[in-house]
N, C-alpha and C. Protein backbone atom coordinates (compact mmCIF):
# COMPACT_ATOMS: atom_id res chain seq x y z
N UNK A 1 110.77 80.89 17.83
CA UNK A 1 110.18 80.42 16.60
C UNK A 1 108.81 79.78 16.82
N UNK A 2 108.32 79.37 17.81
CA UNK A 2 106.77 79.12 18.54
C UNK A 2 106.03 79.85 18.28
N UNK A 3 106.02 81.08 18.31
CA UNK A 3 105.21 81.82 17.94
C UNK A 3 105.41 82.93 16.47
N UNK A 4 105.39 82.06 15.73
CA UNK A 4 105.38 82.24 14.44
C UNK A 4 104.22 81.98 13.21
N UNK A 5 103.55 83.24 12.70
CA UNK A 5 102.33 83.33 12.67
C UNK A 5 101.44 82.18 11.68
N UNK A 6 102.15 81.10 11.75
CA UNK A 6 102.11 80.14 10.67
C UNK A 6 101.86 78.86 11.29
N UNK A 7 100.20 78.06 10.74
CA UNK A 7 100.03 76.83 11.85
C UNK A 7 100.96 75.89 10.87
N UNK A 8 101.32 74.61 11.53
CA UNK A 8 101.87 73.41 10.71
C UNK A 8 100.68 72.80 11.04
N UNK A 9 100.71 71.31 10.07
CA UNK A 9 100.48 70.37 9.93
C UNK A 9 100.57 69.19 9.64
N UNK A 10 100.57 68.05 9.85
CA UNK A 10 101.32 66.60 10.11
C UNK A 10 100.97 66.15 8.92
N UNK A 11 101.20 65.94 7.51
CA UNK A 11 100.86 65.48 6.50
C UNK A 11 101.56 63.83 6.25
N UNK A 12 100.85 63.12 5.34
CA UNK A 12 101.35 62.22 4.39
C UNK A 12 100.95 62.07 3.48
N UNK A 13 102.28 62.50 2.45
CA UNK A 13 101.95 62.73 1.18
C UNK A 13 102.79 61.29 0.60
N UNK A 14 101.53 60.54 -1.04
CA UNK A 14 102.27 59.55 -1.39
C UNK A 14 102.13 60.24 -3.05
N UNK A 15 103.73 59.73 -3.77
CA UNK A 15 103.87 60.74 -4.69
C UNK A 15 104.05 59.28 -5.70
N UNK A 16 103.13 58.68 -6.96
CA UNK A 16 103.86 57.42 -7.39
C UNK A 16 104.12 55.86 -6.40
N UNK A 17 103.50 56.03 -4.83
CA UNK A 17 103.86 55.17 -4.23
C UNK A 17 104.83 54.96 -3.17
N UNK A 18 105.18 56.23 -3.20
CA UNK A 18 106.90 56.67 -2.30
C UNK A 18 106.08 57.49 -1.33
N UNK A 19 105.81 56.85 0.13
CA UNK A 19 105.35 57.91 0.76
C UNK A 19 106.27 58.70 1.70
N UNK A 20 106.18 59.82 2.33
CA UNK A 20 106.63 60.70 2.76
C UNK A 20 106.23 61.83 3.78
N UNK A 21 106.63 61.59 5.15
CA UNK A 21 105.45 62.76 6.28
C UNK A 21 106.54 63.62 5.99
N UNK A 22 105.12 64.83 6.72
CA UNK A 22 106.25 66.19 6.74
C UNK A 22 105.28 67.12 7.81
N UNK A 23 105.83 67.62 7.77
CA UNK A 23 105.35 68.83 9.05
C UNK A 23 104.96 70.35 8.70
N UNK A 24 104.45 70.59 7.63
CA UNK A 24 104.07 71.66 6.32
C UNK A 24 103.18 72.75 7.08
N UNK A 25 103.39 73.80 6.37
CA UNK A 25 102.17 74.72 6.58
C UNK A 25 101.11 74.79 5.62
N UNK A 26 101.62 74.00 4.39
CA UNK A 26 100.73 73.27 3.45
C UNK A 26 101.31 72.77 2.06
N UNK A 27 100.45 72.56 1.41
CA UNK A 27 100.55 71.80 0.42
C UNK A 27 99.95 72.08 -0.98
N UNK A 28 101.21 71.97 -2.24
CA UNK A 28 100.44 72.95 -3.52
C UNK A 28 101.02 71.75 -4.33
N UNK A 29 99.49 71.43 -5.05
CA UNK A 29 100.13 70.37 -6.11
C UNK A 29 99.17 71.18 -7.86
N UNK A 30 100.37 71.06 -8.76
CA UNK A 30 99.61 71.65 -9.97
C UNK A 30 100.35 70.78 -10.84
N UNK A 31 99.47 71.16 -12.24
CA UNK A 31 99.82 70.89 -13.41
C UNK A 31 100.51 71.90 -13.78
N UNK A 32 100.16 72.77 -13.97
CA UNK A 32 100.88 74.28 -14.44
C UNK A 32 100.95 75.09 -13.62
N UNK A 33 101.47 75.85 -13.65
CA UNK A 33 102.19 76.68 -12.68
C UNK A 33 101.19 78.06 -12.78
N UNK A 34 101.33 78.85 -11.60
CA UNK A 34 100.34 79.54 -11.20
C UNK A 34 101.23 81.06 -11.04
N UNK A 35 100.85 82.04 -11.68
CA UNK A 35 101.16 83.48 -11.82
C UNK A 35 100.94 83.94 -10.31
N UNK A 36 102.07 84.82 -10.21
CA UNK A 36 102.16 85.77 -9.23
C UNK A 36 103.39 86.82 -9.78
N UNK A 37 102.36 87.81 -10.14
CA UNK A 37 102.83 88.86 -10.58
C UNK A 37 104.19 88.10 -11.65
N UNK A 38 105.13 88.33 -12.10
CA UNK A 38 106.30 88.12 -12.76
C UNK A 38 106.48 86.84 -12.52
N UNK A 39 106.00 85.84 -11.80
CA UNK A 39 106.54 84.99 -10.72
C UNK A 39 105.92 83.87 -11.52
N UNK A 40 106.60 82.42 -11.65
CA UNK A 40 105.22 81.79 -11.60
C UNK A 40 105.82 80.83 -10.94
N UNK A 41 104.76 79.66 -9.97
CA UNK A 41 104.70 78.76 -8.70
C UNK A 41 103.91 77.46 -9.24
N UNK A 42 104.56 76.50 -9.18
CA UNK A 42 105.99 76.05 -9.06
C UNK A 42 106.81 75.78 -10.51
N UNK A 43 107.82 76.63 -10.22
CA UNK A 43 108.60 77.18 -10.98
C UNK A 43 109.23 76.20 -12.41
N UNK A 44 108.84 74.50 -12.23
CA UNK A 44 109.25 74.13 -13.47
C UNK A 44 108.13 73.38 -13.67
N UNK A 45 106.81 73.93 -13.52
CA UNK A 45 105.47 73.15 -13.75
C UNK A 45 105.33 73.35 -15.20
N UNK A 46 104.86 71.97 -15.88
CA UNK A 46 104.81 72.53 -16.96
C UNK A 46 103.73 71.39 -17.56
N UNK A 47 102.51 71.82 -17.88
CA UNK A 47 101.32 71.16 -18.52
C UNK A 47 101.57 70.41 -19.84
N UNK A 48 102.88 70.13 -20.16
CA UNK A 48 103.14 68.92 -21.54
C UNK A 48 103.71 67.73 -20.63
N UNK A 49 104.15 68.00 -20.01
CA UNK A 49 105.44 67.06 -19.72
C UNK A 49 104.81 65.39 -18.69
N UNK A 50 103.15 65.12 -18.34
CA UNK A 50 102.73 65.12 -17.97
C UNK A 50 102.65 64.56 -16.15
N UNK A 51 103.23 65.30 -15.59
CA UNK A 51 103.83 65.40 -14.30
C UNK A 51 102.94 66.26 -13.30
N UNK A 52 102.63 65.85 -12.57
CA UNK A 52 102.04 67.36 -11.06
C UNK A 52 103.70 67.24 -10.49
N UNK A 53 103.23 68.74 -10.52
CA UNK A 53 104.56 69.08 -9.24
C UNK A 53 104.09 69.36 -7.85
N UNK A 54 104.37 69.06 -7.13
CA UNK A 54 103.93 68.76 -5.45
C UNK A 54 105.24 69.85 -4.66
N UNK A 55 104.51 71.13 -4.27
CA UNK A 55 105.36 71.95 -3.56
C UNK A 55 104.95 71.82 -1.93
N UNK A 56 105.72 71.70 -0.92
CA UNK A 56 105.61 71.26 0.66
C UNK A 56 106.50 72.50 0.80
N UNK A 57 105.49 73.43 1.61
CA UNK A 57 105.93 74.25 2.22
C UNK A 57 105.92 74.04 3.70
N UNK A 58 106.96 74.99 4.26
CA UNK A 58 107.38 74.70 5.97
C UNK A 58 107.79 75.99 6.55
N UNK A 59 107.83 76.21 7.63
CA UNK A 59 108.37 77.93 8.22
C UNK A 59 108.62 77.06 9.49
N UNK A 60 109.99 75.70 10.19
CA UNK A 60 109.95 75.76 11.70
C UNK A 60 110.38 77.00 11.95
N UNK A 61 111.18 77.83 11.45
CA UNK A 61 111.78 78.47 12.15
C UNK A 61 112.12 79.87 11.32
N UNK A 62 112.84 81.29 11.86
CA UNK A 62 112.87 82.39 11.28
C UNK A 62 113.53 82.02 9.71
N UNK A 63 114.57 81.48 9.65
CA UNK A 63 115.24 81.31 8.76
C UNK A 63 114.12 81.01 7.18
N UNK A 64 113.62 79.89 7.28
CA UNK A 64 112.35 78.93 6.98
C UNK A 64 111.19 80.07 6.64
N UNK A 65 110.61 80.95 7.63
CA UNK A 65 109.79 81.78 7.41
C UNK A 65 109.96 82.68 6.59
N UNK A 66 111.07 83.35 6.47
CA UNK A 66 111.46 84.69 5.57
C UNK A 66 111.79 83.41 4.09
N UNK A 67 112.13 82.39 4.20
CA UNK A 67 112.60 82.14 2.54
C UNK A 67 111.22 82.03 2.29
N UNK A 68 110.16 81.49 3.02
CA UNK A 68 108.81 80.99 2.46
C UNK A 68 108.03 82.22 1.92
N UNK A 69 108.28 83.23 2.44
CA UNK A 69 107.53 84.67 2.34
C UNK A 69 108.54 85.07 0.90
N UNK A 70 109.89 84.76 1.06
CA UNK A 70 110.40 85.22 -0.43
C UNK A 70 110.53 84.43 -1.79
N UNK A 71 109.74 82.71 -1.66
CA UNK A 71 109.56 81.84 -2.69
C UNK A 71 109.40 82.50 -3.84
N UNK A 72 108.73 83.36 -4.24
CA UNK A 72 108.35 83.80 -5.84
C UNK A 72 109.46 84.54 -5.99
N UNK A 73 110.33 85.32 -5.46
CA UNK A 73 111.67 85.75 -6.03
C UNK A 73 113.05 84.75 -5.76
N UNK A 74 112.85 83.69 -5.35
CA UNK A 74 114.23 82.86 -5.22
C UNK A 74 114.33 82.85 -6.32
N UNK A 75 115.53 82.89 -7.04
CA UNK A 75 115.81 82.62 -8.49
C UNK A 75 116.06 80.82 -8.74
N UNK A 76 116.70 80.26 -7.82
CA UNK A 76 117.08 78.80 -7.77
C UNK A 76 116.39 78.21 -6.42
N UNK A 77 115.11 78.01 -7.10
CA UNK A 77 114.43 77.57 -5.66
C UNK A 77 114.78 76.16 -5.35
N UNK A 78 115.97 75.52 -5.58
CA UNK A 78 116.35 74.50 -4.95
C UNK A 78 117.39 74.67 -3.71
N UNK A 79 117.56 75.90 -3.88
CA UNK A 79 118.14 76.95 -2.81
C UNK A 79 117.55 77.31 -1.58
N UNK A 80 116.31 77.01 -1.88
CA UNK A 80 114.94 77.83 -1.00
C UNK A 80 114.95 76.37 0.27
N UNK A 81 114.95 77.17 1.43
CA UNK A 81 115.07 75.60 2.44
C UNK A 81 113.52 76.02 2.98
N UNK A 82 112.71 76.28 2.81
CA UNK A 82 111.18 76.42 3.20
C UNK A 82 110.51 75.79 2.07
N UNK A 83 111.01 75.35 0.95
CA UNK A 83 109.81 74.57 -0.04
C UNK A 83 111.35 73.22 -0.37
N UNK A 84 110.01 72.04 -0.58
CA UNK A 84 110.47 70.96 -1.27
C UNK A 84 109.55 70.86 -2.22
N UNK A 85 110.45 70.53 -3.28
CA UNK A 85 109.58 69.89 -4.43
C UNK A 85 109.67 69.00 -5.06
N UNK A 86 108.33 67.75 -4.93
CA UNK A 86 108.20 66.70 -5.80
C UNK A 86 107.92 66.74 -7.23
N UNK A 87 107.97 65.56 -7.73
CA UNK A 87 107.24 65.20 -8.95
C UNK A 87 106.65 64.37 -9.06
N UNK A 88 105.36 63.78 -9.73
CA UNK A 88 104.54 62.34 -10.10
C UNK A 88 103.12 62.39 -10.83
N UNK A 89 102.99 61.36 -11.66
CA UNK A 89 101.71 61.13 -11.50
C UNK A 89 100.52 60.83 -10.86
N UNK A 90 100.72 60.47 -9.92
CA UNK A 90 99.72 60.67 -8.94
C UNK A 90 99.78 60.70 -7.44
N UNK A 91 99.13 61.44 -6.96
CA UNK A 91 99.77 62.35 -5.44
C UNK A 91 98.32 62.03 -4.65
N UNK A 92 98.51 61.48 -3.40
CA UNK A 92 97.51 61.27 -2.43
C UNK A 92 98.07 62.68 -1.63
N UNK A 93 97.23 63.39 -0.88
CA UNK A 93 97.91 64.00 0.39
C UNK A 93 97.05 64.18 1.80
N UNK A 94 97.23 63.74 2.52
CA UNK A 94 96.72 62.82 3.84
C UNK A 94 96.46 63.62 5.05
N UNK A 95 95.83 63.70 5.97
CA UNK A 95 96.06 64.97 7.14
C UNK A 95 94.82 64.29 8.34
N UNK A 96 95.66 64.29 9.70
CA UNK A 96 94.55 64.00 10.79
C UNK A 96 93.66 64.45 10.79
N UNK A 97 93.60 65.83 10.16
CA UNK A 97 92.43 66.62 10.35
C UNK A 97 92.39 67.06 9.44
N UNK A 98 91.21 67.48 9.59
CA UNK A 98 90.38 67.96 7.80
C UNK A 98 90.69 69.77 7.72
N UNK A 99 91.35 69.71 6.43
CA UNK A 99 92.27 71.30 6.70
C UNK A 99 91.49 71.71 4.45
N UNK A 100 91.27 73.00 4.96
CA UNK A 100 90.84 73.83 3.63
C UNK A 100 91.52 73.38 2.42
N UNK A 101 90.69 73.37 1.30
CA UNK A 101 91.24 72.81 0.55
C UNK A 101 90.33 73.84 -0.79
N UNK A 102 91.50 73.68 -2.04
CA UNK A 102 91.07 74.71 -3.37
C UNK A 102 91.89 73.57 -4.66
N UNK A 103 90.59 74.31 -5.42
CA UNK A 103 90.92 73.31 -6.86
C UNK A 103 90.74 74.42 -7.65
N UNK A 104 91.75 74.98 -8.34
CA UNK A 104 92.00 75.97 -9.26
C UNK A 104 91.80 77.16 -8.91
N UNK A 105 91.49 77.35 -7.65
CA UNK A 105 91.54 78.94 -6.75
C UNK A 105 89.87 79.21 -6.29
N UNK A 106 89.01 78.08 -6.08
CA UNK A 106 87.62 77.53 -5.33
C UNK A 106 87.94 76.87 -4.24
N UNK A 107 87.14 77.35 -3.41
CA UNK A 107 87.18 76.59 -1.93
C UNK A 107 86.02 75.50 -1.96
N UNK A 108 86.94 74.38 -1.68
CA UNK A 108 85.80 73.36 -1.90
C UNK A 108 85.74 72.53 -0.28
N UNK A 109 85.99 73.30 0.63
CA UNK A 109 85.32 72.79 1.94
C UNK A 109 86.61 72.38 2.64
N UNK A 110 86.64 72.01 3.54
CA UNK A 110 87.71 71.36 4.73
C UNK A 110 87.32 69.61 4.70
N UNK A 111 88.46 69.34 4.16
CA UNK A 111 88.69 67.67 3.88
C UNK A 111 90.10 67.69 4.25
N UNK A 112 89.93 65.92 5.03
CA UNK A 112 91.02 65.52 5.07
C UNK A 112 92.26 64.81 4.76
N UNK A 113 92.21 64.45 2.99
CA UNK A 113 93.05 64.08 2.41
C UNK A 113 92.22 64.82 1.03
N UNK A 114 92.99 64.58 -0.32
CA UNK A 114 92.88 65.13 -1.86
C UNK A 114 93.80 64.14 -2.68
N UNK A 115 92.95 63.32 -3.28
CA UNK A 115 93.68 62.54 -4.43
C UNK A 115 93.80 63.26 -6.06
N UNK A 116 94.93 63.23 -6.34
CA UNK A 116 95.45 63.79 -7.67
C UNK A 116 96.02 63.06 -8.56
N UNK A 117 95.33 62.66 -10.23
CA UNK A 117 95.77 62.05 -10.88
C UNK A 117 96.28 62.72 -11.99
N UNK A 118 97.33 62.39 -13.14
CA UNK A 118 97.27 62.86 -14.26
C UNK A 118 96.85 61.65 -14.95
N UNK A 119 95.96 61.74 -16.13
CA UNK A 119 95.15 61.21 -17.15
C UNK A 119 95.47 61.45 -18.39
N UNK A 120 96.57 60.94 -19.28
CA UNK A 120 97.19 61.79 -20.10
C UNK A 120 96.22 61.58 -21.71
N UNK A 121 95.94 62.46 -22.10
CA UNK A 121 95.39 62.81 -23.55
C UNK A 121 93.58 62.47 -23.32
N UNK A 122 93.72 62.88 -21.94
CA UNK A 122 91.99 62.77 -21.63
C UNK A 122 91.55 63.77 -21.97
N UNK A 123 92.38 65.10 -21.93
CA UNK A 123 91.61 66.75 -22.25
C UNK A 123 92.87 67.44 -22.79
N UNK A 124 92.11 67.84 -24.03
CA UNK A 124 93.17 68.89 -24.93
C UNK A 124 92.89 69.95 -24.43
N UNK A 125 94.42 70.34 -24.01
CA UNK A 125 94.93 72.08 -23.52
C UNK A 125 96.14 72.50 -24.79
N UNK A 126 95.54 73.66 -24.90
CA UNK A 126 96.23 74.26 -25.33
C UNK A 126 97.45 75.12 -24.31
N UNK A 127 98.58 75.12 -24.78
CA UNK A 127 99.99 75.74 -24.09
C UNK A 127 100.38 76.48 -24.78
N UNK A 128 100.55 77.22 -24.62
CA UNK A 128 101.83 78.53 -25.45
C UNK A 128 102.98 77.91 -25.80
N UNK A 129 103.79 77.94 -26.82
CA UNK A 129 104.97 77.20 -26.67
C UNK A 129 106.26 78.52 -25.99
């Protein structure tokens, strides 16, 4: 499982104040959830409710690797042992080293932490119901 084509990284993520390390191959925090094909990630994101969902992905090992590669078809991804998922209003996420980072699918450079707030009724979105 060492040579598994997937780097980790030593994170600390604080979700609300509750902090938490982990050993990730990275880190997805949204408001709404993000399309892939039929799929959408993370799976109970939902832009009313006003919450980021904080997905920590991991691959130590084969087991870990194949669920992470099959996340968008788990049907009960609390099933899925390659993703954890938080909830909060506001999410620090922390790293020794300064690792790539994207804000709405833009690369905005290699930093080593990303603070995330929700601001509620600062910007009207429209949602589908």
């Amino acid at each position: 499982t060492q040579n598994l084509p997937l780097d980790h990284h030593d994170f600390e993520i604080e979700i609300d104040g509750h902090r938490v390390r982990e050993r990730a191959v990275g880190i997805h925090v949204a408001n709404f959830g993000t399309r892939a094909g039929p799929f959408m990630l993370p799976p109970m994101a939902d832009g009313r409710d006003g919450l980021l969902d904080v997905v920590i992905m991991r691959a130590h090992g084969l087991e870990e690797f194949f669920n992470l590669l099959a996340t968008p078809i788990i049907p009960d991804q609390r099933m899925n042992k390659a993703v954890r998922f938080e909830r909060g209003r506001r999410v620090e996420v922390r790293s020794v080293e300064s690792l790539p980072v994207q804000v709405d699918g833009e690369d905005c450079g290699d930093h080593p932490g990303l603070h995330c707030e929700i601001d509620p009724a600062v910007l009207p979105v429209l949602v589908p119901s």
